[in-house]
PDB file of N, CA and C in Angstrom:
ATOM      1  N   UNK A   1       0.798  -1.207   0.000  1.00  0.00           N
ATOM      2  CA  UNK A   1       0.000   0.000   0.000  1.00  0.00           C
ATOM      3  C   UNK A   1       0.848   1.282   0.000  1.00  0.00           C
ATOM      4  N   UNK A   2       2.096   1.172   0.708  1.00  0.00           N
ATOM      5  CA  UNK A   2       2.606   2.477   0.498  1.00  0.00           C
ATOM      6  C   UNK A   2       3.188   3.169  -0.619  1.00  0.00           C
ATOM      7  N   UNK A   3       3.151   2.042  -2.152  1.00  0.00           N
ATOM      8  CA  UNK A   3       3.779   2.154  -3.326  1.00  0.00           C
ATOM      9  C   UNK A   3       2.377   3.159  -4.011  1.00  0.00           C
ATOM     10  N   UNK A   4       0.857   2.295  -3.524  1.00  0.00           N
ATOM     11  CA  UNK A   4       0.417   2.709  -4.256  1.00  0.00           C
ATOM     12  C   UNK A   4       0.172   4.604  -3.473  1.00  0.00           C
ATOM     13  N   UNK A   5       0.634   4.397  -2.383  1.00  0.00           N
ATOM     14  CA  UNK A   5       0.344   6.278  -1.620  1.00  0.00           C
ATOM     15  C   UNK A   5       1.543   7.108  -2.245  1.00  0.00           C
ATOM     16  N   UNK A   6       2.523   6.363  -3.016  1.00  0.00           N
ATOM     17  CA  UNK A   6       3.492   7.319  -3.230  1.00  0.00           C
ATOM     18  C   UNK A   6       3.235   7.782  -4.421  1.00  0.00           C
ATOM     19  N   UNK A   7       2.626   6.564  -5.609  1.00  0.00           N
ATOM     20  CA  UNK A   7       1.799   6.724  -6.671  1.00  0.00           C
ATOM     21  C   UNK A   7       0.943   8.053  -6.893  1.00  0.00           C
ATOM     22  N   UNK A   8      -0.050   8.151  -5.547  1.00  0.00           N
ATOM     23  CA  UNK A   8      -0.864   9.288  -5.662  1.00  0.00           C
ATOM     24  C   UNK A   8      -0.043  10.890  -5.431  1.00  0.00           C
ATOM     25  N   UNK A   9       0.509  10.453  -4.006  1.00  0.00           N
ATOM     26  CA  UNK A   9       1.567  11.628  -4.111  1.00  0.00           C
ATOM     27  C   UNK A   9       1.986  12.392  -5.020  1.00  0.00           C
ATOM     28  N   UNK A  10       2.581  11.299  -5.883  1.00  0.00           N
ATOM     29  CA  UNK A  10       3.614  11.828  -6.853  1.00  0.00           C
ATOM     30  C   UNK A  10       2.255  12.331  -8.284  1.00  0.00           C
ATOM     31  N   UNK A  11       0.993  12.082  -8.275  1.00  0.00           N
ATOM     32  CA  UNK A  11       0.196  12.673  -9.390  1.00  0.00           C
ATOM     33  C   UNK A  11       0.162  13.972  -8.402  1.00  0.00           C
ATOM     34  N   UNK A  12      -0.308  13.907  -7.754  1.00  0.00           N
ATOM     35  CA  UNK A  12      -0.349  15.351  -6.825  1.00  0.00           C
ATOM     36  C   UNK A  12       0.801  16.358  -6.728  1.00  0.00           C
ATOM     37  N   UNK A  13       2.113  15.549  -7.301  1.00  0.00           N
ATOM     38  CA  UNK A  13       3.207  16.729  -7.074  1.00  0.00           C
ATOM     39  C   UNK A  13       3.351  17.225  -9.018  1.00  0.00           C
ATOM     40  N   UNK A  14       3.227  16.524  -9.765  1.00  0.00           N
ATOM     41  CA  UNK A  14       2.544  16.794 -11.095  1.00  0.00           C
ATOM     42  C   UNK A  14       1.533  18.083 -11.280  1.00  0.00           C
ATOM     43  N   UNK A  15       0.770  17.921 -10.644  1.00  0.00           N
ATOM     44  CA  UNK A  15      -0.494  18.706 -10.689  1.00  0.00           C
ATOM     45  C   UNK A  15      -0.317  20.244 -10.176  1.00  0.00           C
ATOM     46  N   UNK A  16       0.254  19.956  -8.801  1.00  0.00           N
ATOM     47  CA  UNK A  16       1.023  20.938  -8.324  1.00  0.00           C
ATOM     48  C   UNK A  16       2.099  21.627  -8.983  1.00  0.00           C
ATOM     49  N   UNK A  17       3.603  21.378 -10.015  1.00  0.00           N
ATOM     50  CA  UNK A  17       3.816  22.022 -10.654  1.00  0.00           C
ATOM     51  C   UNK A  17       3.333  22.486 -11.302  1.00  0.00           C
ATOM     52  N   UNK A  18       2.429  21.879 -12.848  1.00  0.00           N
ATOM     53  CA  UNK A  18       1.748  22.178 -13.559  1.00  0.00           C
ATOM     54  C   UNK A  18       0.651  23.567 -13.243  1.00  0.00           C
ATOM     55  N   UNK A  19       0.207  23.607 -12.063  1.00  0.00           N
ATOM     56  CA  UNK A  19      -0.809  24.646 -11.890  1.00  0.00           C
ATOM     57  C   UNK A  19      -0.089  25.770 -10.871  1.00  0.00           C
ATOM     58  N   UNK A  20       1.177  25.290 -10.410  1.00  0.00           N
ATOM     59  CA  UNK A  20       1.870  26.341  -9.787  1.00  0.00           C
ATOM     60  C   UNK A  20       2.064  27.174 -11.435  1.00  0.00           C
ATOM     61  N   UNK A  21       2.768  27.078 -12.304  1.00  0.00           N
ATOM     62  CA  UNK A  21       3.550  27.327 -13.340  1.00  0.00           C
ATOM     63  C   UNK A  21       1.801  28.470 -14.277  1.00  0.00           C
ATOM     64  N   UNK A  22       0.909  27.912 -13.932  1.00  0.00           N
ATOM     65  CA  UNK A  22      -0.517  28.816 -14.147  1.00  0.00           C
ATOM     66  C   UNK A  22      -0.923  29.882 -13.658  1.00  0.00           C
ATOM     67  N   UNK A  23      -0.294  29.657 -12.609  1.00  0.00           N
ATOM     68  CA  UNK A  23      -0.672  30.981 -11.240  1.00  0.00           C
ATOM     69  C   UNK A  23      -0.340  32.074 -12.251  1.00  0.00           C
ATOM     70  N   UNK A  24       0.744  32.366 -12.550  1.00  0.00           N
ATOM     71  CA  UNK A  24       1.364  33.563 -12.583  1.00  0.00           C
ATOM     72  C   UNK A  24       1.522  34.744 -12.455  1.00  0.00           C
ATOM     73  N   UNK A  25       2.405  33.745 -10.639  1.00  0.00           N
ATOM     74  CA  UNK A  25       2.954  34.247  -9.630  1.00  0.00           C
ATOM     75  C   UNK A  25       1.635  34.748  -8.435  1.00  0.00           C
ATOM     76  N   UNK A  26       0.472  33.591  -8.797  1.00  0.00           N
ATOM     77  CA  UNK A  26      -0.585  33.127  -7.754  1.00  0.00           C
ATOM     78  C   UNK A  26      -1.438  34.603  -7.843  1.00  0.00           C
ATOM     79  N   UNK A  27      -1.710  35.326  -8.726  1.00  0.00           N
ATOM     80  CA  UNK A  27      -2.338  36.276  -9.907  1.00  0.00           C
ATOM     81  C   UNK A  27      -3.479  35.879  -9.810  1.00  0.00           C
ATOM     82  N   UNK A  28      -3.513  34.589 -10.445  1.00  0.00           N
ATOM     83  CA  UNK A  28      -4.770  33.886 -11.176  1.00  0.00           C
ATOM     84  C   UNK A  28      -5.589  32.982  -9.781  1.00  0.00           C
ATOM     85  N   UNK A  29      -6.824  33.376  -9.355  1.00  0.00           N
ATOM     86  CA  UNK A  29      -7.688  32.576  -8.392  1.00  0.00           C
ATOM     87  C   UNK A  29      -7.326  30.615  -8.547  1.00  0.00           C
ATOM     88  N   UNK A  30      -7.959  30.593  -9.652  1.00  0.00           N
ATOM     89  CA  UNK A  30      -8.406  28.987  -9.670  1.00  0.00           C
ATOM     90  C   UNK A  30      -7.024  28.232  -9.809  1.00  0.00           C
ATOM     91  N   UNK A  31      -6.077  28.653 -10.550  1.00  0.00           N
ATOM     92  CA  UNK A  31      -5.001  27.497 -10.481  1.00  0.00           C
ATOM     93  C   UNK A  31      -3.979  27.696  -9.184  1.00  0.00           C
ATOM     94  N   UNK A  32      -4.358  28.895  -8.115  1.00  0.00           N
ATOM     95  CA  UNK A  32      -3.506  29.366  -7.385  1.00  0.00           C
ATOM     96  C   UNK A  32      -4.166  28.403  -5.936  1.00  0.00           C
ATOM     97  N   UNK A  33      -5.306  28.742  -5.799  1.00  0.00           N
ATOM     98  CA  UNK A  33      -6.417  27.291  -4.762  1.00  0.00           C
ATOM     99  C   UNK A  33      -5.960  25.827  -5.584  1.00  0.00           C
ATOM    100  N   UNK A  34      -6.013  25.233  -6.416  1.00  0.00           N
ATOM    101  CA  UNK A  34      -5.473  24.075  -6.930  1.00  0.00           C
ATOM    102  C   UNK A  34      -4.141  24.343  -6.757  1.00  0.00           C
ATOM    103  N   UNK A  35      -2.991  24.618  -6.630  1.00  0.00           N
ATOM    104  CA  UNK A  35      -1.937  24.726  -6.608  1.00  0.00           C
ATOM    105  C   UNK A  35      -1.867  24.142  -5.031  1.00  0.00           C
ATOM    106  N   UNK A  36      -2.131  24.955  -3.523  1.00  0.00           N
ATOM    107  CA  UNK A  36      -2.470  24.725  -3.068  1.00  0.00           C
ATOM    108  C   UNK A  36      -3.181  23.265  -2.307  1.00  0.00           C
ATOM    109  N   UNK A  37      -4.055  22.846  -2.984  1.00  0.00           N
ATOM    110  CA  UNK A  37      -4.702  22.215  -2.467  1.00  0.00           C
ATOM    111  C   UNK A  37      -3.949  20.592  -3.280  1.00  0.00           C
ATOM    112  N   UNK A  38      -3.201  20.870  -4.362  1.00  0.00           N
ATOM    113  CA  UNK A  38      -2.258  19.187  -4.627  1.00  0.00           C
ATOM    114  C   UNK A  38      -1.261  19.595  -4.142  1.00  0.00           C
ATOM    115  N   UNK A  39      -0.464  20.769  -3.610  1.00  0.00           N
ATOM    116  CA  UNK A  39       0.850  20.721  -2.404  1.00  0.00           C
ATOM    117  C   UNK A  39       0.266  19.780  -1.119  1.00  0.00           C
ATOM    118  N   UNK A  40      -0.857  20.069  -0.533  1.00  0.00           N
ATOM    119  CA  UNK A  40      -1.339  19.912   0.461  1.00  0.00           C
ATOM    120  C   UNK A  40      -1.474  18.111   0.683  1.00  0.00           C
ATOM    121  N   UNK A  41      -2.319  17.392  -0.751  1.00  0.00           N
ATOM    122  CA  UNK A  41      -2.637  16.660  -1.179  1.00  0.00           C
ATOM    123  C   UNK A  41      -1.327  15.518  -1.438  1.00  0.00           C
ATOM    124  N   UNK A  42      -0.297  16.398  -2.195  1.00  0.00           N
ATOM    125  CA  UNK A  42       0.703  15.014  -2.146  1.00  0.00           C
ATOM    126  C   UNK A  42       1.478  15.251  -0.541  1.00  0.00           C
ATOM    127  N   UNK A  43       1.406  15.569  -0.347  1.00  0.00           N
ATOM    128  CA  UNK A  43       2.593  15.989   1.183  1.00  0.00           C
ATOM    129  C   UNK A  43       1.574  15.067   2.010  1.00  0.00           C
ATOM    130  N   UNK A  44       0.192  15.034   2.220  1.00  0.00           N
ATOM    131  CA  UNK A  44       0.010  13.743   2.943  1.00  0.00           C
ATOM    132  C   UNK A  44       0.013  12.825   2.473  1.00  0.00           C
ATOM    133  N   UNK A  45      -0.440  12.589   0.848  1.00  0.00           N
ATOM    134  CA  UNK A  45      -0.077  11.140   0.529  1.00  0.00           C
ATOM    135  C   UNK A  45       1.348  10.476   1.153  1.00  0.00           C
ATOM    136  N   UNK A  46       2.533  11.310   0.673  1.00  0.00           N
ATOM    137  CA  UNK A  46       3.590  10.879   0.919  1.00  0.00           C
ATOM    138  C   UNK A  46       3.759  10.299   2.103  1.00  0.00           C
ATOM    139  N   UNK A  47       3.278  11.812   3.312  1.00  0.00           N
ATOM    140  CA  UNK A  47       3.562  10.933   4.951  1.00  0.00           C
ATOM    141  C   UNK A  47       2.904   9.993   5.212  1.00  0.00           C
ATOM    142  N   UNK A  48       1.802   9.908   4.482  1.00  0.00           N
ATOM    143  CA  UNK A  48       1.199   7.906   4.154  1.00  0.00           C
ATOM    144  C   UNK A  48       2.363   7.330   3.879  1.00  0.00           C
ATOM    145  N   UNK A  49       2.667   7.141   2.680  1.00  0.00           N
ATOM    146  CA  UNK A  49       3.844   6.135   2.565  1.00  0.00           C
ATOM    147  C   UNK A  49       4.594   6.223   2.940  1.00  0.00           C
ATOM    148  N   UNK A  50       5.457   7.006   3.195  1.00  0.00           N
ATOM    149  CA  UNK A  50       6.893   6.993   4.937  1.00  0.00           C
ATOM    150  C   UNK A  50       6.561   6.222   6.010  1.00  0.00           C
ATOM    151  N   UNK A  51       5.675   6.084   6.226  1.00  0.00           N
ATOM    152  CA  UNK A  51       4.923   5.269   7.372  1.00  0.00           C
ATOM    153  C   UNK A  51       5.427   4.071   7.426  1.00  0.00           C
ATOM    154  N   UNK A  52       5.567   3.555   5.972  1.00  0.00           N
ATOM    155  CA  UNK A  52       6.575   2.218   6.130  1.00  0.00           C
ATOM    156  C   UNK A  52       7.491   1.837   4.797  1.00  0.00           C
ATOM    157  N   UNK A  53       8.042   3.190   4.035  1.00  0.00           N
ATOM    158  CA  UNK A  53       9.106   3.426   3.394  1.00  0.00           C
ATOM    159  C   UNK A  53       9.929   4.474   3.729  1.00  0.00           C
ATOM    160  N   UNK A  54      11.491   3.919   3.523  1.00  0.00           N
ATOM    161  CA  UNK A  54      12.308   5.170   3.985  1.00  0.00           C
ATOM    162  C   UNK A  54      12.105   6.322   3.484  1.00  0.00           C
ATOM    163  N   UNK A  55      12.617   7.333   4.119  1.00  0.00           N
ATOM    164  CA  UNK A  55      12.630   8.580   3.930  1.00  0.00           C
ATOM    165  C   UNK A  55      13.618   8.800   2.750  1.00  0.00           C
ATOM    166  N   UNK A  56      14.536   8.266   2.198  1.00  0.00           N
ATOM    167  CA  UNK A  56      15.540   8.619   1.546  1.00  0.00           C
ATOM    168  C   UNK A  56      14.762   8.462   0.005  1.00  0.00           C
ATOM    169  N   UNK A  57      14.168   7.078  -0.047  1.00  0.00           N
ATOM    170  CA  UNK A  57      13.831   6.425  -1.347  1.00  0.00           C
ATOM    171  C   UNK A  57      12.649   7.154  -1.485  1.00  0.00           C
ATOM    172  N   UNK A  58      11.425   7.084  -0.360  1.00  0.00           N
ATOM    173  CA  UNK A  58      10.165   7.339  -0.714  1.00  0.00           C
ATOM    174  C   UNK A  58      10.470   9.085  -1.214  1.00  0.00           C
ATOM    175  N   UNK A  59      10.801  10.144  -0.639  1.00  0.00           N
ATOM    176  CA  UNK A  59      11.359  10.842  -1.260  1.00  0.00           C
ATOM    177  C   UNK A  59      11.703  11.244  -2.505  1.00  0.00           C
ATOM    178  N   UNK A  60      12.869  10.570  -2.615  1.00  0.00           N
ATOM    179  CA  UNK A  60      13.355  10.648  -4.131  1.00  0.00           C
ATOM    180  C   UNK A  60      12.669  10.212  -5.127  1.00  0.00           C
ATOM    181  N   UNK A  61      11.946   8.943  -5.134  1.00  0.00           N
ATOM    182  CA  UNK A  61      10.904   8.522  -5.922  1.00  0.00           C
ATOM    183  C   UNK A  61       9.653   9.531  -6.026  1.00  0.00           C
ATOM    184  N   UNK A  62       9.120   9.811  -5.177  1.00  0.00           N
ATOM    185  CA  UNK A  62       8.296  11.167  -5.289  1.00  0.00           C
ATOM    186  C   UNK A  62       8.638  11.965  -6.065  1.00  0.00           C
ATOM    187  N   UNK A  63      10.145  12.646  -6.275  1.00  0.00           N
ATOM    188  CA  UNK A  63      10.079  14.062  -6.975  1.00  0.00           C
ATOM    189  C   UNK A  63      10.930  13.102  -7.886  1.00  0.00           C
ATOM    190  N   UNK A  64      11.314  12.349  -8.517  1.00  0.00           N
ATOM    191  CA  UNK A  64      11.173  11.558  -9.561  1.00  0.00           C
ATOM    192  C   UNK A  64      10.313  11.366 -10.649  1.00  0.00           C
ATOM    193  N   UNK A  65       9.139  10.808 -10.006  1.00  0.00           N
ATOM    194  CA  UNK A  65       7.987  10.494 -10.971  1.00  0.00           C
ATOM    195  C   UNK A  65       7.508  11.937 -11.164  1.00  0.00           C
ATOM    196  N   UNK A  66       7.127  12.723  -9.778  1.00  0.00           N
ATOM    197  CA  UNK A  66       7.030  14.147 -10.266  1.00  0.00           C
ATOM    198  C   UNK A  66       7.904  14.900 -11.390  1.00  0.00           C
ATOM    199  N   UNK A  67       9.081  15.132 -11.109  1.00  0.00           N
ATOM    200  CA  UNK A  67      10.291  15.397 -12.047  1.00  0.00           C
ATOM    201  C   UNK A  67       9.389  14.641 -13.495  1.00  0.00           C
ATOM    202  N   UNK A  68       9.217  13.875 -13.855  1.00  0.00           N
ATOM    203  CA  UNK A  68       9.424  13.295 -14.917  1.00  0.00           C
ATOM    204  C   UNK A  68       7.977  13.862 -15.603  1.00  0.00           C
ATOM    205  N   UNK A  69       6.914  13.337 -15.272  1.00  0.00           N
ATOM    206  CA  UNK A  69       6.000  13.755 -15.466  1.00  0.00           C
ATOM    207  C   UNK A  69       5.512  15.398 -15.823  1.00  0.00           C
ATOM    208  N   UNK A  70       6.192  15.937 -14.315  1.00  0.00           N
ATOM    209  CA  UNK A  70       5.794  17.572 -14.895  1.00  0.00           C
ATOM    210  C   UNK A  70       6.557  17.988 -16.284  1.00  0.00           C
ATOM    211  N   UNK A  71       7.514  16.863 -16.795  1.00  0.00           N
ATOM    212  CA  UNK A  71       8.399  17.779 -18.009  1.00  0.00           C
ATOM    213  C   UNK A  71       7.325  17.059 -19.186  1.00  0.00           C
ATOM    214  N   UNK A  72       6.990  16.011 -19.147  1.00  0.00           N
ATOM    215  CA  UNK A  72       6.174  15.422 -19.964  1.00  0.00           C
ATOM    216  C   UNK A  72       4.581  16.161 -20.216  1.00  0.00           C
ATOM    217  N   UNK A  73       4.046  16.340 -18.853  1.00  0.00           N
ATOM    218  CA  UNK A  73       3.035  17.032 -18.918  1.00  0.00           C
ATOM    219  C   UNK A  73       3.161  18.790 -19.708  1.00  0.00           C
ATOM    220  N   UNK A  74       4.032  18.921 -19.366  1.00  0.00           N
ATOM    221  CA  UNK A  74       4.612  20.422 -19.392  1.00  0.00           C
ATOM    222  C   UNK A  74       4.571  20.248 -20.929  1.00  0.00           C
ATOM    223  N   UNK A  75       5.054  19.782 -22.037  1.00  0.00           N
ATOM    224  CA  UNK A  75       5.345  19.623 -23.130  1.00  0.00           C
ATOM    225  C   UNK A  75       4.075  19.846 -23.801  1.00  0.00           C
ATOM    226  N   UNK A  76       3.491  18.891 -23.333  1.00  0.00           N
ATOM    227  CA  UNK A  76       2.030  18.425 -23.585  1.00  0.00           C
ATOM    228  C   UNK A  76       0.973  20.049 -23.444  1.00  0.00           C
ATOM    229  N   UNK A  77       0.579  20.450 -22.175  1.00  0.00           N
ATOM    230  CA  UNK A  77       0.073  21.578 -22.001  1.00  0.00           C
ATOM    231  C   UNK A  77       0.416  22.901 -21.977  1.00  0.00           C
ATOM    232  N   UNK A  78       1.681  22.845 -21.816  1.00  0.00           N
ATOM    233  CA  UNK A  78       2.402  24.342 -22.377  1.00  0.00           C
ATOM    234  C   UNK A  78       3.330  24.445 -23.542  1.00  0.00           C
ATOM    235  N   UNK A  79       3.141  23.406 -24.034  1.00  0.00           N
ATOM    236  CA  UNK A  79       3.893  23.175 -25.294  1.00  0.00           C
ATOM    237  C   UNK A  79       5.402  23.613 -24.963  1.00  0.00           C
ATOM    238  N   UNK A  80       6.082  23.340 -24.197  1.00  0.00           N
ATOM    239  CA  UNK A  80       7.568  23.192 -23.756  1.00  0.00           C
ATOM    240  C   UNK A  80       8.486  22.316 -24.575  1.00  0.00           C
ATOM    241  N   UNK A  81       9.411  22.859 -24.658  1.00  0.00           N
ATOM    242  CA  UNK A  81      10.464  21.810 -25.595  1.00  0.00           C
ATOM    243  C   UNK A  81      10.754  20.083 -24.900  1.00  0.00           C
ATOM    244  N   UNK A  82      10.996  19.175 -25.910  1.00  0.00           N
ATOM    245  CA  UNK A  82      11.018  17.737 -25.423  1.00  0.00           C
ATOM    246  C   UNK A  82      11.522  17.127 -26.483  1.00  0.00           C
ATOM    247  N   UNK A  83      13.273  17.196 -25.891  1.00  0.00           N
ATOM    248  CA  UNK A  83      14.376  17.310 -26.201  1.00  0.00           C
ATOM    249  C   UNK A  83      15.131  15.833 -25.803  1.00  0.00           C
ATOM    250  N   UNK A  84      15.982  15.110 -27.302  1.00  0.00           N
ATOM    251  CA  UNK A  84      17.229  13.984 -26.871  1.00  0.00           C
ATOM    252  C   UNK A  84      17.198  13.806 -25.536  1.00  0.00           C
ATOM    253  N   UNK A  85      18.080  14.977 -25.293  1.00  0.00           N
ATOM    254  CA  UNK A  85      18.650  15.136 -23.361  1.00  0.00           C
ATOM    255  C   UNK A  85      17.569  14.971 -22.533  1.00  0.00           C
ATOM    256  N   UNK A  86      16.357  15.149 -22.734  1.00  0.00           N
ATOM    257  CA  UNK A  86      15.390  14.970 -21.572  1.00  0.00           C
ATOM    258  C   UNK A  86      14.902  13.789 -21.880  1.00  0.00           C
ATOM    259  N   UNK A  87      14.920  12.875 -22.952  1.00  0.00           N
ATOM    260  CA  UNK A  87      14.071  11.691 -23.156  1.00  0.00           C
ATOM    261  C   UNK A  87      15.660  10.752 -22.422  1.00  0.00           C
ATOM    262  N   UNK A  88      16.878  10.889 -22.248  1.00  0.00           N
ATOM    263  CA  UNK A  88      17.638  10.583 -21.893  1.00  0.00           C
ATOM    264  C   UNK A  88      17.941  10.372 -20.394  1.00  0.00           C
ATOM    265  N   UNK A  89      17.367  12.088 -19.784  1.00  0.00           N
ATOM    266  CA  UNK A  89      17.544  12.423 -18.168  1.00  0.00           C
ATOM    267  C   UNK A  89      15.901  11.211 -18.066  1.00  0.00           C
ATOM    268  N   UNK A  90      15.304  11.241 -18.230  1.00  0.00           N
ATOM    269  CA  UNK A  90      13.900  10.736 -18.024  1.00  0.00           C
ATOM    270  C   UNK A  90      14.551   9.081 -17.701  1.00  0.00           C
ATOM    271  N   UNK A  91      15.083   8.377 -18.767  1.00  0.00           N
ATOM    272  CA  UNK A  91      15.673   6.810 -18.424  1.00  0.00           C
ATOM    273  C   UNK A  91      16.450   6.407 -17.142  1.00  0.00           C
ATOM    274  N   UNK A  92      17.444   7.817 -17.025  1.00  0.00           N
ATOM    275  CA  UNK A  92      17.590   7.568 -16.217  1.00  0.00           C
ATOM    276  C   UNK A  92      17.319   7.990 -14.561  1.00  0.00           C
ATOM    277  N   UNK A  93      16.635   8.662 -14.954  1.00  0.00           N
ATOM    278  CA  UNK A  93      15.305   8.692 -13.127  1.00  0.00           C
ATOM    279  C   UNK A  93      14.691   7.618 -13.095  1.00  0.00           C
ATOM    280  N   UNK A  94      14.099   7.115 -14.397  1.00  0.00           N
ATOM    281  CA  UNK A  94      12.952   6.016 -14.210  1.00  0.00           C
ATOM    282  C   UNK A  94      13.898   4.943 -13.697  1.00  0.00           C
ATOM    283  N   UNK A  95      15.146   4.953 -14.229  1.00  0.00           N
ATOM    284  CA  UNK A  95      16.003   3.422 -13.787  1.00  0.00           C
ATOM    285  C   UNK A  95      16.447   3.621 -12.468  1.00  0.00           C
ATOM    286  N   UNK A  96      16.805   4.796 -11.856  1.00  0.00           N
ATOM    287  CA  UNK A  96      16.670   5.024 -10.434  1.00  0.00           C
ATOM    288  C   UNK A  96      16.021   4.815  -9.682  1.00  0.00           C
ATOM    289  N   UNK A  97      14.747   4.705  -9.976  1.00  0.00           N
ATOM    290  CA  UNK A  97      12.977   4.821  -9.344  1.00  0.00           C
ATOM    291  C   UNK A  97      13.028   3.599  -9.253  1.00  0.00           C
ATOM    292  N   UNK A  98      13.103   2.781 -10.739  1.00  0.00           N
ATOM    293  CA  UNK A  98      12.930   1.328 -10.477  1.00  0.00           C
ATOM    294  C   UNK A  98      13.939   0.301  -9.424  1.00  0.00           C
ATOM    295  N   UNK A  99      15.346   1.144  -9.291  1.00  0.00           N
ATOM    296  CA  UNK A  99      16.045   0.168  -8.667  1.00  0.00           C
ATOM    297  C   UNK A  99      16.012   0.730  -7.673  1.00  0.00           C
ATOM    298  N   UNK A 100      15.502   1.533  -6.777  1.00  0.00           N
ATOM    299  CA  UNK A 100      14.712   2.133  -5.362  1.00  0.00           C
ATOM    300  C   UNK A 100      14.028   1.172  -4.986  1.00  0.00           C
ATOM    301  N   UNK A 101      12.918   0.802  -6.184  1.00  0.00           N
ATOM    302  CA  UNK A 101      11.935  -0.225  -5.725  1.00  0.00           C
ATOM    303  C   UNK A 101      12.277  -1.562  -5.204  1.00  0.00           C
ATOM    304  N   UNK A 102      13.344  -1.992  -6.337  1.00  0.00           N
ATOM    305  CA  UNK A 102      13.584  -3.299  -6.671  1.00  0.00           C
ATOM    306  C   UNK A 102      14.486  -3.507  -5.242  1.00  0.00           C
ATOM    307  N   UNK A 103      15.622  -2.171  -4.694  1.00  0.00           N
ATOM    308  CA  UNK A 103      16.516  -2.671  -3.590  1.00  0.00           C
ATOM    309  C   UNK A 103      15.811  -2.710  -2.075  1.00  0.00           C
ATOM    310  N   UNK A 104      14.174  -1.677  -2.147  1.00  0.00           N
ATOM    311  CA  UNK A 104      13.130  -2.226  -1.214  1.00  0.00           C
ATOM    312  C   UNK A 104      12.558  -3.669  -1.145  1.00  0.00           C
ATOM    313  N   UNK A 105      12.184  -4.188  -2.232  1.00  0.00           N
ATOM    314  CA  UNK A 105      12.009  -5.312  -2.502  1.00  0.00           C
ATOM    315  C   UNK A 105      12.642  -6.503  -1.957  1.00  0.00           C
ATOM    316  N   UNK A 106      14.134  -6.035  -2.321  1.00  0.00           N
ATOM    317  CA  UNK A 106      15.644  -7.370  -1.890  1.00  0.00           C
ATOM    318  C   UNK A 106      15.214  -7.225  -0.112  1.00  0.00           C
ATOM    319  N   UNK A 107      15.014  -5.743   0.556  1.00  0.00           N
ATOM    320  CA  UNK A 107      15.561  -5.982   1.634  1.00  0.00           C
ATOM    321  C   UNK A 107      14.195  -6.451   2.512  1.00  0.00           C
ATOM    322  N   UNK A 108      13.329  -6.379   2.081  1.00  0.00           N
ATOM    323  CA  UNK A 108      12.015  -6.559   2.909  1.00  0.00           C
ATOM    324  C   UNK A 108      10.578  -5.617   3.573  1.00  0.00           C
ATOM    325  N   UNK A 109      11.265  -4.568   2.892  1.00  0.00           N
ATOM    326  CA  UNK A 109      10.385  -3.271   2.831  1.00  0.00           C
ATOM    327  C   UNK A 109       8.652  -3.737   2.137  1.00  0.00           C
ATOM    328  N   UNK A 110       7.711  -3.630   2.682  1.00  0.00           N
ATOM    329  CA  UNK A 110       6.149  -4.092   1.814  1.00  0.00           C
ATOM    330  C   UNK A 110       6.031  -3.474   0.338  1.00  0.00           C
ATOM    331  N   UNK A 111       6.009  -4.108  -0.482  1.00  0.00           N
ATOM    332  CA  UNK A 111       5.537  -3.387  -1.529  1.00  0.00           C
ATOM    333  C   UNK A 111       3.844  -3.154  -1.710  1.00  0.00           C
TER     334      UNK A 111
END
């Protein structure tokens, strides 16, 4: 269960860039309350999953999938560049993320 709380987290820290980056500079009502309210939103998911993943991994995996996503999303809805080097930096977070998981896995951590 705590894979799948870090899961949500990490859409919530997505959402949260994405609508921080709308505000502009928290200007704008509606994406500035949503901004807000998925900071709020992944920060408890997360201390859900710390509960019984480390702090180091659950962490990093968080602004990982976040990291990755907001550049993907970002592309997508603000039409941002999506570039060699970032389809590159992206492999290797995801191969980080995955072997986070995989060295929770070896040691006995719940998936």
């Amino acid at each position: 269960m705590p894979w799948i709380y870090l899961l949500i987290a990490s859409v919530f820290e997505i959402v949260f860039a994405l609508a921080t980056n709308a505000t502009h500079g928290f200007t704008v009502l509606g994406p500035s309350l949503l901004t807000a309210a998925a900071a709020a939103g992944g920060i408890f998911f997360l201390s859900l999953a710390l509960k019984s993943l480390d702090v180091g991994v659950g962490y990093t995996v968080w602004t990982g999938i976040g990291s990755v996503g907001t550049v993907l999303f970002g592309a997508v809805v603000f039409g941002e560049a999506f570039t060699p080097a970032k389809v590159a930096a992206f492999v290797l977070i995801i191969g980080g993320v995955l072997g986070l998981k995989l060295a929770d896995k070896l040691t006995g951590t719940p998936a």
